[in-house]
Protein backbone atom coordinates (compact mmCIF):
# COMPACT_ATOMS: atom_id res chain seq x y z
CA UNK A 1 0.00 0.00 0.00
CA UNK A 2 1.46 3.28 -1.22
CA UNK A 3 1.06 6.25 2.12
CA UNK A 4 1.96 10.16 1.19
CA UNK A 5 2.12 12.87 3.37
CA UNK A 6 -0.17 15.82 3.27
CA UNK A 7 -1.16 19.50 4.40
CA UNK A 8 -4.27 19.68 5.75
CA UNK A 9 -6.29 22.57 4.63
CA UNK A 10 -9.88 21.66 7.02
CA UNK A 11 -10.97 19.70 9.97
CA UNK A 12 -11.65 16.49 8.87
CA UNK A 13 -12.67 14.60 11.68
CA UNK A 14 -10.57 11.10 12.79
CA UNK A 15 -7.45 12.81 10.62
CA UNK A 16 -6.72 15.92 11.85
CA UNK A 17 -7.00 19.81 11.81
CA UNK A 18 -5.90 22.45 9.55
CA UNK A 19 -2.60 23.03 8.91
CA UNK A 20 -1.82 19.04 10.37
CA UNK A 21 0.79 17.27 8.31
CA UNK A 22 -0.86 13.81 8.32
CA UNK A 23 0.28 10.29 6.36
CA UNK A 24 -3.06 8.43 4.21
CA UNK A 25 -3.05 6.70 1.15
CA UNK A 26 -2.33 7.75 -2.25
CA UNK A 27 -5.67 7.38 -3.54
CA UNK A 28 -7.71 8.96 -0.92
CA UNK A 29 -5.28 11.86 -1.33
CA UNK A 30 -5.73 12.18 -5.09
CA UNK A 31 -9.44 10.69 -5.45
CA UNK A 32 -11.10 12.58 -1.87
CA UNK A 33 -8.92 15.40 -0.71
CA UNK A 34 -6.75 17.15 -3.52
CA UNK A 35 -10.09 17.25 -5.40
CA UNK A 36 -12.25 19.15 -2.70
CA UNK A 37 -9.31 21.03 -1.32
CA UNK A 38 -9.23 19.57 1.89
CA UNK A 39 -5.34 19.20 1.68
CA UNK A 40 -2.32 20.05 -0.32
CA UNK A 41 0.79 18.48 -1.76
CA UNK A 42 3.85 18.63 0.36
CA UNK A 43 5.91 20.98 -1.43
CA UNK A 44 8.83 23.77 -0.90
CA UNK A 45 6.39 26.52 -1.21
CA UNK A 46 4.05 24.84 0.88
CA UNK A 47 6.09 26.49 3.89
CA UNK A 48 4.26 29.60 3.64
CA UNK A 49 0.77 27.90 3.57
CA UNK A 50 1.43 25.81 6.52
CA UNK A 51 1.91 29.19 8.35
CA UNK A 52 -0.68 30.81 7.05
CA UNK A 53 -2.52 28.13 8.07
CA UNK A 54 -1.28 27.59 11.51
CA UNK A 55 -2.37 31.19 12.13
CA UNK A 56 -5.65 30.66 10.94
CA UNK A 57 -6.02 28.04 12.96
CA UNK A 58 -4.81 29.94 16.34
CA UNK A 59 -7.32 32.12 15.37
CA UNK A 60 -10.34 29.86 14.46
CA UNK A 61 -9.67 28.31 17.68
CA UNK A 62 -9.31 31.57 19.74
CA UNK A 63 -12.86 32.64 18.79
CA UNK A 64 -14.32 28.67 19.86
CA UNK A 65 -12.82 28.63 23.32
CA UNK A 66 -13.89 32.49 23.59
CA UNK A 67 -17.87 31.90 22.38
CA UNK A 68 -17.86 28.56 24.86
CA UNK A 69 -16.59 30.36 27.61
CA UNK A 70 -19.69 32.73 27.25
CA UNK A 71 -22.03 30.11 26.47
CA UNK A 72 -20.13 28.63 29.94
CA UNK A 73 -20.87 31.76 31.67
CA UNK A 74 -24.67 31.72 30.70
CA UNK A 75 -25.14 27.94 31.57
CA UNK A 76 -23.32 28.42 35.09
CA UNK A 77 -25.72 30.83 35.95
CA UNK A 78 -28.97 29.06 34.86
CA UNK A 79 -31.19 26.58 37.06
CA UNK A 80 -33.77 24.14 35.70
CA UNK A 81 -36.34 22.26 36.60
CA UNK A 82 -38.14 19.52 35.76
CA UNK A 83 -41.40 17.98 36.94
CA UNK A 84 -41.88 13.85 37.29
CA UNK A 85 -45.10 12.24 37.51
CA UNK A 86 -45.13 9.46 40.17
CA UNK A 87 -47.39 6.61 41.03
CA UNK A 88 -49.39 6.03 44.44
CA UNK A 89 -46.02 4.26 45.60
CA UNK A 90 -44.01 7.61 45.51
CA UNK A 91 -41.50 5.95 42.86
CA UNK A 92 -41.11 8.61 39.68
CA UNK A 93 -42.54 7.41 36.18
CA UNK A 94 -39.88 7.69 33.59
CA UNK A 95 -36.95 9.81 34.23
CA UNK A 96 -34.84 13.42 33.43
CA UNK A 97 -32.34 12.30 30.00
CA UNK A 98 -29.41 14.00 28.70
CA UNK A 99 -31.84 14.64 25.83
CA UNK A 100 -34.67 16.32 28.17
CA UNK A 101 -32.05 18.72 29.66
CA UNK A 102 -30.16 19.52 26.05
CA UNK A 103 -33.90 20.25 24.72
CA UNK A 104 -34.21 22.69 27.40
CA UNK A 105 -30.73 24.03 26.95
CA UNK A 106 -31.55 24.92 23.26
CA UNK A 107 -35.01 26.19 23.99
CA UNK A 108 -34.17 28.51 27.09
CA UNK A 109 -30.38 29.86 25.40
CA UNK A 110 -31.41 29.62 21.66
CA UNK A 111 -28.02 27.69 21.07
CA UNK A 112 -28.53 25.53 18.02
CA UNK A 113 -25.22 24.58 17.75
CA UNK A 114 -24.71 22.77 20.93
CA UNK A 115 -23.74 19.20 20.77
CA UNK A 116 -26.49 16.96 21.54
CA UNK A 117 -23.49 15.03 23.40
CA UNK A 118 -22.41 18.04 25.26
CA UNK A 119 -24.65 17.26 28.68
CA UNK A 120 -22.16 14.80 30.09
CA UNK A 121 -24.99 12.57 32.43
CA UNK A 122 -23.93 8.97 33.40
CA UNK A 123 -27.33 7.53 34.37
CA UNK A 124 -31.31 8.75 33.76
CA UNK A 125 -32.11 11.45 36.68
CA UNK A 126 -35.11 9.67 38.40
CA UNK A 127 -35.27 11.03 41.96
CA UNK A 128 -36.40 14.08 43.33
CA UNK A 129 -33.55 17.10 44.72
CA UNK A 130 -31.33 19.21 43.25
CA UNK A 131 -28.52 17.63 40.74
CA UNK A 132 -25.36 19.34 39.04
CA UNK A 133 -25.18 18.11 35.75
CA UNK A 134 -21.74 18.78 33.68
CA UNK A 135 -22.07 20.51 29.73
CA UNK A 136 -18.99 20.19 27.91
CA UNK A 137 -18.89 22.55 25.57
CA UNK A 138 -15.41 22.44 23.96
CA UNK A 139 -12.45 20.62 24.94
CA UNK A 140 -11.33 22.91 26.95
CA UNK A 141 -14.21 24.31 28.64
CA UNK A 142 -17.13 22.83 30.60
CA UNK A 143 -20.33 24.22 32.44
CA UNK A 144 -21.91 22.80 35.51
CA UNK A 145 -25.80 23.25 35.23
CA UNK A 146 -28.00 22.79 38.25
CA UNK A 147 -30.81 20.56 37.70
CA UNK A 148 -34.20 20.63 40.17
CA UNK A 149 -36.21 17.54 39.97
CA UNK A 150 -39.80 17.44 41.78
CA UNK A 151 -41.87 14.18 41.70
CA UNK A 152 -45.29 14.63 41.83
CA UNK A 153 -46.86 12.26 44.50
CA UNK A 154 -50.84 12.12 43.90
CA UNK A 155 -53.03 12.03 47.19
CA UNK A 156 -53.95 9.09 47.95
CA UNK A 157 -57.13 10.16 50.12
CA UNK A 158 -58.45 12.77 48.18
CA UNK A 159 -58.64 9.86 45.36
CA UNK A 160 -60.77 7.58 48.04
CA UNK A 161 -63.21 10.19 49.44
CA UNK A 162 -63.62 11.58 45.89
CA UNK A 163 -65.03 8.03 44.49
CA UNK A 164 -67.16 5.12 45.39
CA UNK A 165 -64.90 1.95 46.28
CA UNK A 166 -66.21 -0.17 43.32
CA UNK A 167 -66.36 -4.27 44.85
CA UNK A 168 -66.02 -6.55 41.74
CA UNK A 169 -67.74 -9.54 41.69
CA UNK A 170 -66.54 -13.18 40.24
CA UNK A 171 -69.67 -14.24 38.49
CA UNK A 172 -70.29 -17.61 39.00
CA UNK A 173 -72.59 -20.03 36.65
CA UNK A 174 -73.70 -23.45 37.08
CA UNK A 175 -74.37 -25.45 34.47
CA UNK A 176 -77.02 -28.26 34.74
């Protein structure tokens, strides 16, 4: 198998970032990423662009950790809370998902391009109290949110006074 060395020009995920010099194969070189300018031919003059796009690259970055440490900011300073239906036992039906609280992140900050794997949650919230719940939001930055879960516990005997205690009866036949 033939392997040649290129510039990267872009992010391309599981290879590497801009301005990377990375090994792959000849043919993914010439067929994929010459072709859609994704990377460039080692070269003498390709010096300059690996500057260039070093630079870029400081910069691009820069700006990322910058607009997640004030999405960071936001998220450290917000509290939600979340309401779980429960049954006559007290134990909570269904439970608060890393899903449930993202929803709510995008709804209440209007960030559409947070990660749907940025809330970092191990297990399914299902009791009631107050939880910190970690958002990573770039590799270097991460957000602790504060989570309120309330189970709601219906009354047991406000549910007997308000109805007649219905006694079912086995009907029993006899055949003759």
């Amino acid at each position: 198998m033939a392997f040649t060395e290129v510039i990267l020009t872009a992010n391309i995920p599981n290879l590497g970032s801009e301005a990377d010099i990375v090994k792959v194969r000849r043919g993914f070189a010439r067929n994929f990423l010459f072709p859609q300018g994704k990377a460039l031919e080692i070269a003498t003059g390709s010096l300059r662009q690996i500057n260039h796009l070093k630079a870029k690259r400081a910069e691009r970055e820069a700006r990322e950790v910058t607009a997640a440490e004030e999405i960071a900011s936001k998220i450290n300073k917000l509290s939600l809370s979340f309401t779980l239906d429960a049954g006559a036992s007290g134990k909570a039906f269904g439970s608060v998902t890393s899903k449930d609280i993202h929803d709510r992140l995008v709804a209440d900050l209007k960030l559409e391009e947070l990660s749907k794997h940025a809330v970092v949650l191990e297990k399914a919230i299902k009791e009631s109290g107050s939880h910190t719940v970690s958002v990573k939001l770039h590799p270097d930055v991460s957000a602790n949110l504060k989570v309120e879960v309330k189970v709601n516990v219906p009354a047991v005997e406000e549910a007997a006074e308000g109805a007649p205690e219905k006694k079912y009866r086995r009907k029993v036949t006899t055949e003759s």
